[in-house]
PDB file of N, CA and C in Angstrom:
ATOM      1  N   UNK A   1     107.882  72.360  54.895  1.00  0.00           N
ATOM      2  CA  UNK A   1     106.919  72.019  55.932  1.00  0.00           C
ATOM      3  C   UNK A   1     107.371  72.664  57.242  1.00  0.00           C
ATOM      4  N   UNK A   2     106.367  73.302  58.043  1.00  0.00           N
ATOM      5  CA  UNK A   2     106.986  73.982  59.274  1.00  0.00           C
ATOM      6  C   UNK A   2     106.093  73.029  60.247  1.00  0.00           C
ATOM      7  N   UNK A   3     107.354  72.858  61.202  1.00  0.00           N
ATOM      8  CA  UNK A   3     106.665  72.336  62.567  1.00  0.00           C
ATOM      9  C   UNK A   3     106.746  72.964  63.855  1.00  0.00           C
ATOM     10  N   UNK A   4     105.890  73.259  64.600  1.00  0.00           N
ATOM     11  CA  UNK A   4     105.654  73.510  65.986  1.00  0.00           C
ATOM     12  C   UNK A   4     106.377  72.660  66.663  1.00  0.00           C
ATOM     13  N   UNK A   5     107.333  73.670  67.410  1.00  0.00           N
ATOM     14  CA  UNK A   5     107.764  73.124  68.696  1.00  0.00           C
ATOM     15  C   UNK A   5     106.946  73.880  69.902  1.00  0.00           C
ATOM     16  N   UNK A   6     106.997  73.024  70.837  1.00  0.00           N
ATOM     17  CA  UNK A   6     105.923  73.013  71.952  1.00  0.00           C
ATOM     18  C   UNK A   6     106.978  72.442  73.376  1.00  0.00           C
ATOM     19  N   UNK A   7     107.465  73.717  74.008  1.00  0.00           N
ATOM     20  CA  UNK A   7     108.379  73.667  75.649  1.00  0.00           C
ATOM     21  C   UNK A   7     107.323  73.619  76.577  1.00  0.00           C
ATOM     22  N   UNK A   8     107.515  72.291  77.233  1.00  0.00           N
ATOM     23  CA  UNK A   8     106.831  72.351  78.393  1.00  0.00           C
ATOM     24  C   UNK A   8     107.418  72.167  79.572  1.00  0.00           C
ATOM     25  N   UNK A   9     106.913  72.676  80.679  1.00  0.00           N
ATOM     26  CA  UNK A   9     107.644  72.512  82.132  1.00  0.00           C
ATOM     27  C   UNK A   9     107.058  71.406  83.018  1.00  0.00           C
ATOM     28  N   UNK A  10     107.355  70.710  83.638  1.00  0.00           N
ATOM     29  CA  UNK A  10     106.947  70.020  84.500  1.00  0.00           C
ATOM     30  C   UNK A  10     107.556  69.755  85.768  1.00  0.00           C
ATOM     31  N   UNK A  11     106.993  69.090  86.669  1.00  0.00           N
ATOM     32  CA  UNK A  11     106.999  68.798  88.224  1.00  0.00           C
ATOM     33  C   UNK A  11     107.093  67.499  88.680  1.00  0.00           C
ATOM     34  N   UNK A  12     107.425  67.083  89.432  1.00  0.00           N
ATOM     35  CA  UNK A  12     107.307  65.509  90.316  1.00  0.00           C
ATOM     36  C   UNK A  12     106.197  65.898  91.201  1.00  0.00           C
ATOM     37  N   UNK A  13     105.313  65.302  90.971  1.00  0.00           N
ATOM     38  CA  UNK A  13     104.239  64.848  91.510  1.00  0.00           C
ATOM     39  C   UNK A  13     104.532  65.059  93.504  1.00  0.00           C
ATOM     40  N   UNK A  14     104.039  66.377  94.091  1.00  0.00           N
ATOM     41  CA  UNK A  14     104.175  66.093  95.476  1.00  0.00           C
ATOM     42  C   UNK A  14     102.784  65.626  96.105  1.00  0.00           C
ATOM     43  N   UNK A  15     103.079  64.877  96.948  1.00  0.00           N
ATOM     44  CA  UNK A  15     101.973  64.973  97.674  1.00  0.00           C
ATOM     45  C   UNK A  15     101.886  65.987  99.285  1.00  0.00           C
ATOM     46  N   UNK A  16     100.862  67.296  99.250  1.00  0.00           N
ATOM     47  CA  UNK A  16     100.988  67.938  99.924  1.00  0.00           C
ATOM     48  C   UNK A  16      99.566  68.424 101.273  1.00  0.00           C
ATOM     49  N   UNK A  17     100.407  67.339 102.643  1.00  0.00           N
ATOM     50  CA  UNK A  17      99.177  67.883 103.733  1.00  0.00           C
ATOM     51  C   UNK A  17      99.128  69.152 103.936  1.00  0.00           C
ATOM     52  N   UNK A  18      98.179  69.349 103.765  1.00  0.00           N
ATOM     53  CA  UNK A  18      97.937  71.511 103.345  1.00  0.00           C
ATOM     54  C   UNK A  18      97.562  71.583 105.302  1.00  0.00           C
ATOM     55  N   UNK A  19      96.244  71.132 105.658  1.00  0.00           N
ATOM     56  CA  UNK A  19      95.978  71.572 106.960  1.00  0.00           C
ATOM     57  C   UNK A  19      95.779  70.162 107.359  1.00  0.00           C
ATOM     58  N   UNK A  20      95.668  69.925 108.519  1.00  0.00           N
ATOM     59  CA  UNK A  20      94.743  69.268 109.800  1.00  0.00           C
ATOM     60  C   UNK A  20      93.750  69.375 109.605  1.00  0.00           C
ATOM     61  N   UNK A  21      92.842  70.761 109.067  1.00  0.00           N
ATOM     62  CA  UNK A  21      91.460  70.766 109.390  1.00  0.00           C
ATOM     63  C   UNK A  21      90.850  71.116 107.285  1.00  0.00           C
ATOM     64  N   UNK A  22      89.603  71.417 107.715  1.00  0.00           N
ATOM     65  CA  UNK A  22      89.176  71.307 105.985  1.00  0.00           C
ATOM     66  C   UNK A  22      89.963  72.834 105.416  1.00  0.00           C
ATOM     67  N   UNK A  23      89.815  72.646 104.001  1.00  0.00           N
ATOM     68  CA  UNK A  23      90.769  73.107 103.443  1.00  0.00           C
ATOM     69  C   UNK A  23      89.081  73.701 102.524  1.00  0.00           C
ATOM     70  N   UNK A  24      88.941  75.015 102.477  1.00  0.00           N
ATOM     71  CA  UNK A  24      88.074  75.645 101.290  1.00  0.00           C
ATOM     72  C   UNK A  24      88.609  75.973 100.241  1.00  0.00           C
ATOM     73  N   UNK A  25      89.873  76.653 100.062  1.00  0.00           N
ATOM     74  CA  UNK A  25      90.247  77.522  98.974  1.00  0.00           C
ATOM     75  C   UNK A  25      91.659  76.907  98.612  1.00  0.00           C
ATOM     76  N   UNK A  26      92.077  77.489  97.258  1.00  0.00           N
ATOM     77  CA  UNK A  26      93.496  76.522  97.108  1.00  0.00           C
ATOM     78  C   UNK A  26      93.638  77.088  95.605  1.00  0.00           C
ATOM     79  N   UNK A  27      94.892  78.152  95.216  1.00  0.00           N
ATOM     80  CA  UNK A  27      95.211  78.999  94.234  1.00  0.00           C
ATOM     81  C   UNK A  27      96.651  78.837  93.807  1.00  0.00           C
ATOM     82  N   UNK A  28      96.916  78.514  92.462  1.00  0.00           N
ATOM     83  CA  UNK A  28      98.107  78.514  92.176  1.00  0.00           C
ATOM     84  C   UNK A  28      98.209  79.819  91.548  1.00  0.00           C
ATOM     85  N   UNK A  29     100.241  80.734  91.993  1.00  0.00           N
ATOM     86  CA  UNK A  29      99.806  81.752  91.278  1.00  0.00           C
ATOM     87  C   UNK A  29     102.141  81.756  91.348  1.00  0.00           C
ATOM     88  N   UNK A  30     102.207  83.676  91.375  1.00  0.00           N
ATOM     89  CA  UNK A  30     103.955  83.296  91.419  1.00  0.00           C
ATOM     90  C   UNK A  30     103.924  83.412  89.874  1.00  0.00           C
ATOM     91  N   UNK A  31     103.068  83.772  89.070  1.00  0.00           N
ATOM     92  CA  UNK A  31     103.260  83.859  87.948  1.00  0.00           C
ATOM     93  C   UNK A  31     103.103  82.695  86.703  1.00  0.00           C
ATOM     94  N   UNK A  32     104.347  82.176  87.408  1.00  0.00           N
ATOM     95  CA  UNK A  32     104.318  80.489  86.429  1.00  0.00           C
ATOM     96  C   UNK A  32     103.874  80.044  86.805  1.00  0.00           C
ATOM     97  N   UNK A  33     102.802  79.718  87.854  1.00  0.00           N
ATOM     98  CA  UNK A  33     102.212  78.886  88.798  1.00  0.00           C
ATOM     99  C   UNK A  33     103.582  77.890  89.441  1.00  0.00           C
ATOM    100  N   UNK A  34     104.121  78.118  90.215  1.00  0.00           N
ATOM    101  CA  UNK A  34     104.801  77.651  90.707  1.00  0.00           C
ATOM    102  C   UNK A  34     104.469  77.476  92.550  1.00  0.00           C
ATOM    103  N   UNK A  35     103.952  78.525  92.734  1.00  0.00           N
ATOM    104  CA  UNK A  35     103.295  78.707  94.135  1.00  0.00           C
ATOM    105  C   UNK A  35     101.669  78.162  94.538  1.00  0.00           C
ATOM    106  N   UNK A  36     101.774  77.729  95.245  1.00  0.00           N
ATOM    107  CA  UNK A  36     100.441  76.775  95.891  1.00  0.00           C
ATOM    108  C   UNK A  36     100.074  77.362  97.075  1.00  0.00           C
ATOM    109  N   UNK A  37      98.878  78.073  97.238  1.00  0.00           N
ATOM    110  CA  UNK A  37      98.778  78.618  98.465  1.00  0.00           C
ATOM    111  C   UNK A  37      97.340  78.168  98.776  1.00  0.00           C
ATOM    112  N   UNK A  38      97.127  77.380 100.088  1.00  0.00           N
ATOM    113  CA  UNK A  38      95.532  76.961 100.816  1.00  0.00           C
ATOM    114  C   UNK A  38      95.139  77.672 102.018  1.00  0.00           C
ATOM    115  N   UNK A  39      94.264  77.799 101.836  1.00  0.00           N
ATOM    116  CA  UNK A  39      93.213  78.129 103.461  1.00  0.00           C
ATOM    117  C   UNK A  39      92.420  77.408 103.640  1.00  0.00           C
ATOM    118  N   UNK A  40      91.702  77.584 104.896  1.00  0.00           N
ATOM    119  CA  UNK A  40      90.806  76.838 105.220  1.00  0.00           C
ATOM    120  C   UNK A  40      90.201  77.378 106.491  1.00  0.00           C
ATOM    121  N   UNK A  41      89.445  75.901 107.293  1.00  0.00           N
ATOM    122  CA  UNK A  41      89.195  76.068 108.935  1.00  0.00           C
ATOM    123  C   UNK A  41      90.278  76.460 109.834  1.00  0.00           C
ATOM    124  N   UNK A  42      91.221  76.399 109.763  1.00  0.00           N
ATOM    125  CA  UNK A  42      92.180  76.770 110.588  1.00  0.00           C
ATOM    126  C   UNK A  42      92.820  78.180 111.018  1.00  0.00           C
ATOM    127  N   UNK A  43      92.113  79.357 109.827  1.00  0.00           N
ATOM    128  CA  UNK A  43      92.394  80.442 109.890  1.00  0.00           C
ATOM    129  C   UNK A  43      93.916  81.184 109.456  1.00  0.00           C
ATOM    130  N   UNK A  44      94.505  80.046 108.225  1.00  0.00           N
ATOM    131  CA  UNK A  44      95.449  81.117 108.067  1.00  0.00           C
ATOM    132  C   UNK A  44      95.860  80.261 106.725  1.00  0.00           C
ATOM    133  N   UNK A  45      96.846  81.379 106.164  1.00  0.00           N
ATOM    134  CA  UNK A  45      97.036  80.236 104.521  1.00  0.00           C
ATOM    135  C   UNK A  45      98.792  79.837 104.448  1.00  0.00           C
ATOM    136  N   UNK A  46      98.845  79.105 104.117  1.00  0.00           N
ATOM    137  CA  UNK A  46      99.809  78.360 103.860  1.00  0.00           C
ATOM    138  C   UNK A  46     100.369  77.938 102.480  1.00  0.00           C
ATOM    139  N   UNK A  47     101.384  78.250 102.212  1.00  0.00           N
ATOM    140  CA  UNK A  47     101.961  78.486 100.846  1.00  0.00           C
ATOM    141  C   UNK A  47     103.404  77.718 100.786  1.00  0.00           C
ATOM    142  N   UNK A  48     103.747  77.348  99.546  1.00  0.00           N
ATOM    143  CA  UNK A  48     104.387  76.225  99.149  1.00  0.00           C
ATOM    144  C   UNK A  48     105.163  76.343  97.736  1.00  0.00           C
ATOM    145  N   UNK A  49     106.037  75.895  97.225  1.00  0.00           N
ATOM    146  CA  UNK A  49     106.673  75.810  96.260  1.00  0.00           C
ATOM    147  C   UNK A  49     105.915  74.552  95.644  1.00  0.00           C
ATOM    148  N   UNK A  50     105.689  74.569  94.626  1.00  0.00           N
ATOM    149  CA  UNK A  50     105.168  73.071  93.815  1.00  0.00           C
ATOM    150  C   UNK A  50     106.676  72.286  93.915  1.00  0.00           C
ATOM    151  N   UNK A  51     108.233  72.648  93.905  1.00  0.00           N
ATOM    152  CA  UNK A  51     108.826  71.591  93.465  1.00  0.00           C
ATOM    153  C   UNK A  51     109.504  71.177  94.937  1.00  0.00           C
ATOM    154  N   UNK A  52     108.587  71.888  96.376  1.00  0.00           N
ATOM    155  CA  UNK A  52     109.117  71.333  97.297  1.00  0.00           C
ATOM    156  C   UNK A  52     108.205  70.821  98.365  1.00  0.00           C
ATOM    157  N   UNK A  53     108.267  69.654  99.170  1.00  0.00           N
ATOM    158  CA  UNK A  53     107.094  69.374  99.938  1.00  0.00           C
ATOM    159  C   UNK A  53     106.849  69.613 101.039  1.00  0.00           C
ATOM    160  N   UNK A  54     107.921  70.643 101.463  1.00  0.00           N
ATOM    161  CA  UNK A  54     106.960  71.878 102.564  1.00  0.00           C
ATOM    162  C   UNK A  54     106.557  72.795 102.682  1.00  0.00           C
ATOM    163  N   UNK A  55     105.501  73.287 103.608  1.00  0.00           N
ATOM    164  CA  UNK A  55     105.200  74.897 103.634  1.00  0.00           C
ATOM    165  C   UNK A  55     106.528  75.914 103.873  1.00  0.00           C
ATOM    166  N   UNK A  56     106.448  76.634 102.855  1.00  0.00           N
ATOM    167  CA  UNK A  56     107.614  77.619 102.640  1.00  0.00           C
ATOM    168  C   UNK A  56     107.102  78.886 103.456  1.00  0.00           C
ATOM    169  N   UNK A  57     105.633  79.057 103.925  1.00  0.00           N
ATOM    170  CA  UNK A  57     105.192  79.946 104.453  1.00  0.00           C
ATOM    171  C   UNK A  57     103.835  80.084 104.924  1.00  0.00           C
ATOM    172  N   UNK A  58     103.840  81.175 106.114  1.00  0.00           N
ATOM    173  CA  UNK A  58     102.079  80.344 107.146  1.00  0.00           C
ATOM    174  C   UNK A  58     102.308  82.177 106.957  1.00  0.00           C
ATOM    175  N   UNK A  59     100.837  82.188 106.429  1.00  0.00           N
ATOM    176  CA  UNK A  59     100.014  83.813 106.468  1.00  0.00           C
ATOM    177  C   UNK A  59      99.047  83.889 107.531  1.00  0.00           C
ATOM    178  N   UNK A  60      99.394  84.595 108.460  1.00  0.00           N
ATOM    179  CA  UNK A  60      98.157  84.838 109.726  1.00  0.00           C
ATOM    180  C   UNK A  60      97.500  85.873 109.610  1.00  0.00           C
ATOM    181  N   UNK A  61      96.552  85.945 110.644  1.00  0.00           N
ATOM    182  CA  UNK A  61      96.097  87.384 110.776  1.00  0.00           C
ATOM    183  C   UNK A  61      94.266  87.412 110.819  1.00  0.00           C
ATOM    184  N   UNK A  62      93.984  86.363 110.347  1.00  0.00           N
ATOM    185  CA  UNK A  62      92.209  86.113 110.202  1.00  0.00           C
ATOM    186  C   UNK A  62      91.928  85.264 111.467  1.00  0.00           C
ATOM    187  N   UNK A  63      90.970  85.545 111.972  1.00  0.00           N
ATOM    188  CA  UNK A  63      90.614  85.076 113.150  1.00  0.00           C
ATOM    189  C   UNK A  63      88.960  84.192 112.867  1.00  0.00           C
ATOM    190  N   UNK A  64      88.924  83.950 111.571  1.00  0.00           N
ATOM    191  CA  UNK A  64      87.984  82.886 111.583  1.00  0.00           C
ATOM    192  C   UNK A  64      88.636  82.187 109.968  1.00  0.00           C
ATOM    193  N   UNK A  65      87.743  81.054 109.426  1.00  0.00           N
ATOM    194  CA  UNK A  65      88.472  80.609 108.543  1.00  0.00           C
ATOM    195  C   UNK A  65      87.734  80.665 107.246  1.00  0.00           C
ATOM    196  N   UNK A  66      89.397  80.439 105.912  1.00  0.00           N
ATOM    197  CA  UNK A  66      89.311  81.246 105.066  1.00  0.00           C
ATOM    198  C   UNK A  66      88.855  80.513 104.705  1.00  0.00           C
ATOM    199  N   UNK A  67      87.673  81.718 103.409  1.00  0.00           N
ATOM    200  CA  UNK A  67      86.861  80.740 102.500  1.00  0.00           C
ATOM    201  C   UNK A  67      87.475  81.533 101.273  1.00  0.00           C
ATOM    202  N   UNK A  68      88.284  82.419 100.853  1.00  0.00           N
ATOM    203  CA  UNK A  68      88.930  82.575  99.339  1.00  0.00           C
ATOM    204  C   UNK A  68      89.940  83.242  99.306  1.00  0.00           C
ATOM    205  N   UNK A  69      90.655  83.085  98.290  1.00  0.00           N
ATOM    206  CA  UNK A  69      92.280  83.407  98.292  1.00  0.00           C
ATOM    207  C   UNK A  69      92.351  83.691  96.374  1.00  0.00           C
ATOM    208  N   UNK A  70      93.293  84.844  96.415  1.00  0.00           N
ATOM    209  CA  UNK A  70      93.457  85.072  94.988  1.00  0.00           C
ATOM    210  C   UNK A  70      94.902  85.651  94.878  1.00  0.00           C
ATOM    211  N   UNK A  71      95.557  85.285  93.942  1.00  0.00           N
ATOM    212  CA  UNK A  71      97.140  85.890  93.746  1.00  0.00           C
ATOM    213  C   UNK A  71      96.883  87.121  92.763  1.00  0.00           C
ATOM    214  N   UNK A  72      97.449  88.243  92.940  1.00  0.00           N
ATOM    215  CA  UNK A  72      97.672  88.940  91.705  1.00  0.00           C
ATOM    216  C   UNK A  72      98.136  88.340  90.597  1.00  0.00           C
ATOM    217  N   UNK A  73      98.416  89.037  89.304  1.00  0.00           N
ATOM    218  CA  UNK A  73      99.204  88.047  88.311  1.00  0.00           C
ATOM    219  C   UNK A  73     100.360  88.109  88.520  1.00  0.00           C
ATOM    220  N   UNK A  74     101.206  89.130  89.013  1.00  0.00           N
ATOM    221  CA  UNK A  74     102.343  88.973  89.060  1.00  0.00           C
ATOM    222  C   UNK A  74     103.468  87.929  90.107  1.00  0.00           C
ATOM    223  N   UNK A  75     101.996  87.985  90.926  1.00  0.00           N
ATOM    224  CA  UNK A  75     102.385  86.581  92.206  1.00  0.00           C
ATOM    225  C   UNK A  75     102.965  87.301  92.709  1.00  0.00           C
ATOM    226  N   UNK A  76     102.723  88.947  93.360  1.00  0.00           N
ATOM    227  CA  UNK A  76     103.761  89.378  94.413  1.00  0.00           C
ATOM    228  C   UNK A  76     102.456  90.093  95.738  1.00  0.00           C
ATOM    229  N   UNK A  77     101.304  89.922  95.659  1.00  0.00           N
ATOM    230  CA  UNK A  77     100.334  89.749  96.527  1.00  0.00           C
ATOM    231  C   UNK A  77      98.837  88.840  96.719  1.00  0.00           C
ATOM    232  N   UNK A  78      98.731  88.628  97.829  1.00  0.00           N
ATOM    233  CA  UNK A  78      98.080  87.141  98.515  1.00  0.00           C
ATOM    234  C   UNK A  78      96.948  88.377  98.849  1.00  0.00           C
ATOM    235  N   UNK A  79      95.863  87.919  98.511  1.00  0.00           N
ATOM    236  CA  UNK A  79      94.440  88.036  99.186  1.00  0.00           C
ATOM    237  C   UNK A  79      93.526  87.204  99.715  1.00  0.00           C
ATOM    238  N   UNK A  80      93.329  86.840 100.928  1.00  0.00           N
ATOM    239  CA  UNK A  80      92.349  86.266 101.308  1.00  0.00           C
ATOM    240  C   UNK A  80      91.262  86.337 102.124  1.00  0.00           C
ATOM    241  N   UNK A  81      89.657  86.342 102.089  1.00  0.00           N
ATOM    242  CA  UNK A  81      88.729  86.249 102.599  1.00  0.00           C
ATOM    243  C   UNK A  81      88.302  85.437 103.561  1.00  0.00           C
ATOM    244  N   UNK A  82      87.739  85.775 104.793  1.00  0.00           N
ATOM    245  CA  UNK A  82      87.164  84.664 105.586  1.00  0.00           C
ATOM    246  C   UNK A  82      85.707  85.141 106.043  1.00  0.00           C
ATOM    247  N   UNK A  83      85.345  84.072 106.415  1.00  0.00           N
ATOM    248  CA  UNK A  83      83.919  83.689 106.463  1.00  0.00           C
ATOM    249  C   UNK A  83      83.313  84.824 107.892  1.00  0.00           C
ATOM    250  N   UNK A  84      83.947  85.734 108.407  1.00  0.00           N
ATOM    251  CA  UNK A  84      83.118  87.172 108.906  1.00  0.00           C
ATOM    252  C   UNK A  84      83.751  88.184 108.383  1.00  0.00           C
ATOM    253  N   UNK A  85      84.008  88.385 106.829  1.00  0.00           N
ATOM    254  CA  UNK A  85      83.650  89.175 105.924  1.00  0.00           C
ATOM    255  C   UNK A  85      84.922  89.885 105.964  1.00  0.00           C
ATOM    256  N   UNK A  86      85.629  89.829 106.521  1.00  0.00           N
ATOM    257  CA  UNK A  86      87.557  90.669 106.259  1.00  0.00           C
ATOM    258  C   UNK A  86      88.052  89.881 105.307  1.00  0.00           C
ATOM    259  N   UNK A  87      88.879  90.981 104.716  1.00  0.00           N
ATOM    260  CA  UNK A  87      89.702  90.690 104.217  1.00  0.00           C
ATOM    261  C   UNK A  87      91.343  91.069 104.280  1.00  0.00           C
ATOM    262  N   UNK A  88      91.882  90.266 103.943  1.00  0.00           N
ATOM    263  CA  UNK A  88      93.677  90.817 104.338  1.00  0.00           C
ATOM    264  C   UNK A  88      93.965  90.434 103.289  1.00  0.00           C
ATOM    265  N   UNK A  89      95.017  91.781 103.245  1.00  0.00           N
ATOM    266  CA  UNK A  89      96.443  91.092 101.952  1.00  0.00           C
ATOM    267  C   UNK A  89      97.744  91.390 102.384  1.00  0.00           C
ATOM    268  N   UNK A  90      98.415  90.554 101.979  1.00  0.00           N
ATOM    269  CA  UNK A  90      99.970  90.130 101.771  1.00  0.00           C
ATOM    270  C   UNK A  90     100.864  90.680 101.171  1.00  0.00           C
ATOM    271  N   UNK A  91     101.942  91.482 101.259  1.00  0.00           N
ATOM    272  CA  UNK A  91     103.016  91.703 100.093  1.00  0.00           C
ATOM    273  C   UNK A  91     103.776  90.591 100.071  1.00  0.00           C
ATOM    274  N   UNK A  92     104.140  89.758  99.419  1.00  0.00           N
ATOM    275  CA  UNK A  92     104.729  88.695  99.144  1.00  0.00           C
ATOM    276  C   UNK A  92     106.693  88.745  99.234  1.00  0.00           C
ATOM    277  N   UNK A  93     106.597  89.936  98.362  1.00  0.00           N
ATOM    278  CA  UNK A  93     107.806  90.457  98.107  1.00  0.00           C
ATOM    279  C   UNK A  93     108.654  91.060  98.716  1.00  0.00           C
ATOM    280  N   UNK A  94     107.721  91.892  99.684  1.00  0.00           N
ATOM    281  CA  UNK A  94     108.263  92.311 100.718  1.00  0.00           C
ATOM    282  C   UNK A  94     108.781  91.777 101.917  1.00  0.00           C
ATOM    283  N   UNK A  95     107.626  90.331 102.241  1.00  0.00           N
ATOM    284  CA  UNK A  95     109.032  89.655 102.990  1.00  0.00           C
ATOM    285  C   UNK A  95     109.739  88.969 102.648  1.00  0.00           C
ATOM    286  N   UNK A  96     109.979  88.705 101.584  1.00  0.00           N
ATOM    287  CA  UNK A  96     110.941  87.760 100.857  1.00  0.00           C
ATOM    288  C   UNK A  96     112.332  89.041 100.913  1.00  0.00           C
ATOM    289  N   UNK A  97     112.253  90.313 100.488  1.00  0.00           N
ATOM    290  CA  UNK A  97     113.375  91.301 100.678  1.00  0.00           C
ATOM    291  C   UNK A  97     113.621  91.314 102.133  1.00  0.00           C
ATOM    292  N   UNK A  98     112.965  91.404 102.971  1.00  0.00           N
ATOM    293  CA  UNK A  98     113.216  92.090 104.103  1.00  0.00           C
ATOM    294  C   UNK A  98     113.602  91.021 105.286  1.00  0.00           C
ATOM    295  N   UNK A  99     113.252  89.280 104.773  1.00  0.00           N
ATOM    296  CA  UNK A  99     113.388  88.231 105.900  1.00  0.00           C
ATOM    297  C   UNK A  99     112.937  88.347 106.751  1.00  0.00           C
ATOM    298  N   UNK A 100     111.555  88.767 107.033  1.00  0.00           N
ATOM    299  CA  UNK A 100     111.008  88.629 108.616  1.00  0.00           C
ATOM    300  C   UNK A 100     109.533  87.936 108.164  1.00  0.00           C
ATOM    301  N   UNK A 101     109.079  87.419 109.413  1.00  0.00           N
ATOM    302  CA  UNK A 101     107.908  87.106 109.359  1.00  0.00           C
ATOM    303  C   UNK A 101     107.159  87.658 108.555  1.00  0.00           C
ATOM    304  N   UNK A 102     105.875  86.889 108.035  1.00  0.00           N
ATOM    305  CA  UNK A 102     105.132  87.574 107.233  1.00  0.00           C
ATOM    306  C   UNK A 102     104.090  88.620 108.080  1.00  0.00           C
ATOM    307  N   UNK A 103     103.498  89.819 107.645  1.00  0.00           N
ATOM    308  CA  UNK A 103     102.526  89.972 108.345  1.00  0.00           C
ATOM    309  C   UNK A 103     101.430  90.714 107.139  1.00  0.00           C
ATOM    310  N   UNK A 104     100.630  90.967 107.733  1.00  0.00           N
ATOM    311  CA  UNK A 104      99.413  91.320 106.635  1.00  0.00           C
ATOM    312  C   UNK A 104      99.672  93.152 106.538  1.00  0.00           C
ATOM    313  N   UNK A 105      99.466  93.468 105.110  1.00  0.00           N
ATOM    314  CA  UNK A 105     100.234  94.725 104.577  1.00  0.00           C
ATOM    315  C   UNK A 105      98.396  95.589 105.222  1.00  0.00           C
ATOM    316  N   UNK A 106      97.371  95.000 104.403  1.00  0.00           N
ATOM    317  CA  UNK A 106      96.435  95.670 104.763  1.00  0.00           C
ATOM    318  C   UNK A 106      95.133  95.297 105.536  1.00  0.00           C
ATOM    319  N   UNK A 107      94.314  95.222 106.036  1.00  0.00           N
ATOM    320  CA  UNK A 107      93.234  94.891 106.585  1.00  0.00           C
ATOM    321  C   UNK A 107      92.338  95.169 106.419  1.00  0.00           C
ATOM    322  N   UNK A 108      91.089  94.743 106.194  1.00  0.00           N
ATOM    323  CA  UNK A 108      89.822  95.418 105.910  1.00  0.00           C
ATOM    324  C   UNK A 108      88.444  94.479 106.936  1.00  0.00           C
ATOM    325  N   UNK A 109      88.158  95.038 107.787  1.00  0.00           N
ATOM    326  CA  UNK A 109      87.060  94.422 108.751  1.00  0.00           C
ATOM    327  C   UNK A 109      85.819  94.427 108.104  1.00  0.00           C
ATOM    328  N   UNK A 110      85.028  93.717 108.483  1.00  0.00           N
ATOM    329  CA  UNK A 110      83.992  93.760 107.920  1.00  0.00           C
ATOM    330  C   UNK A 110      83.000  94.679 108.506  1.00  0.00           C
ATOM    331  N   UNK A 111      82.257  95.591 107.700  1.00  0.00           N
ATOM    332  CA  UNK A 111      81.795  96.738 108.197  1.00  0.00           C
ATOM    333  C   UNK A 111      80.180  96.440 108.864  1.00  0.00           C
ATOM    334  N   UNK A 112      80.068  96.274 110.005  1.00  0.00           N
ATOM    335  CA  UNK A 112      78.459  96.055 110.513  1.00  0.00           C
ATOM    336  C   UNK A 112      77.708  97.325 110.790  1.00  0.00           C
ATOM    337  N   UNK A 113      76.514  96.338 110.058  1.00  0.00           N
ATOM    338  CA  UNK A 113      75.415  97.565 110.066  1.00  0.00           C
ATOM    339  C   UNK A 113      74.608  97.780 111.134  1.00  0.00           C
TER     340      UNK A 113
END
């Protein structure tokens, strides 16, 4: 008789105030999902370790607020959208090598017609 074994990972339950103000978007990514990253009204995203209960990191750079956020799969870049049509992304990795503030790798304005 063969049996399935089945490894699972788990977490302690955090409870995590993401913003002050409303919160639209909210993506787990980092691969294993280990990373929690939100936006919102406030205009910038904020990212987190699931096994710790603070922001490990504040992404700026949007000057209105975000309505979507997506991780690559590899969890080593942050994309997020806000509501007058830019978009920015993140190298993740890069400031994690380099220790400085985060800042946004690329920019894209929204193009008016």
């Amino acid at each position: 008789i063969a049996v399935a074994v089945t490894t699972k990972a788990a977490w302690k339950l955090q409870k995590i105030m993401a913003h002050s103000s409303k919160v639209s978007s909210v993506v787990l990514g980092n691969g294993s999902g280990q990373m929690l990253a939100a936006g919102g009204d406030h205009c910038q995203v904020n990212i987190w370790s699931v096994s710790k209960p603070n922001c490990i990191m504040i992404l700026t750079g949007h000057t209105t607020p975000i309505k979507s956020l997506q991780v690559n799969p590899n969890g080593k870049l942050i994309v997020a959208g806000s509501r007058s049509g830019s978009i920015r992304v993140w190298d993740l990795e890069a400031v994690h090598q380099e220790e400085r503030s985060p800042s946004c790798t690329i920019g894209f304005p929204r193009k008016h017609r």
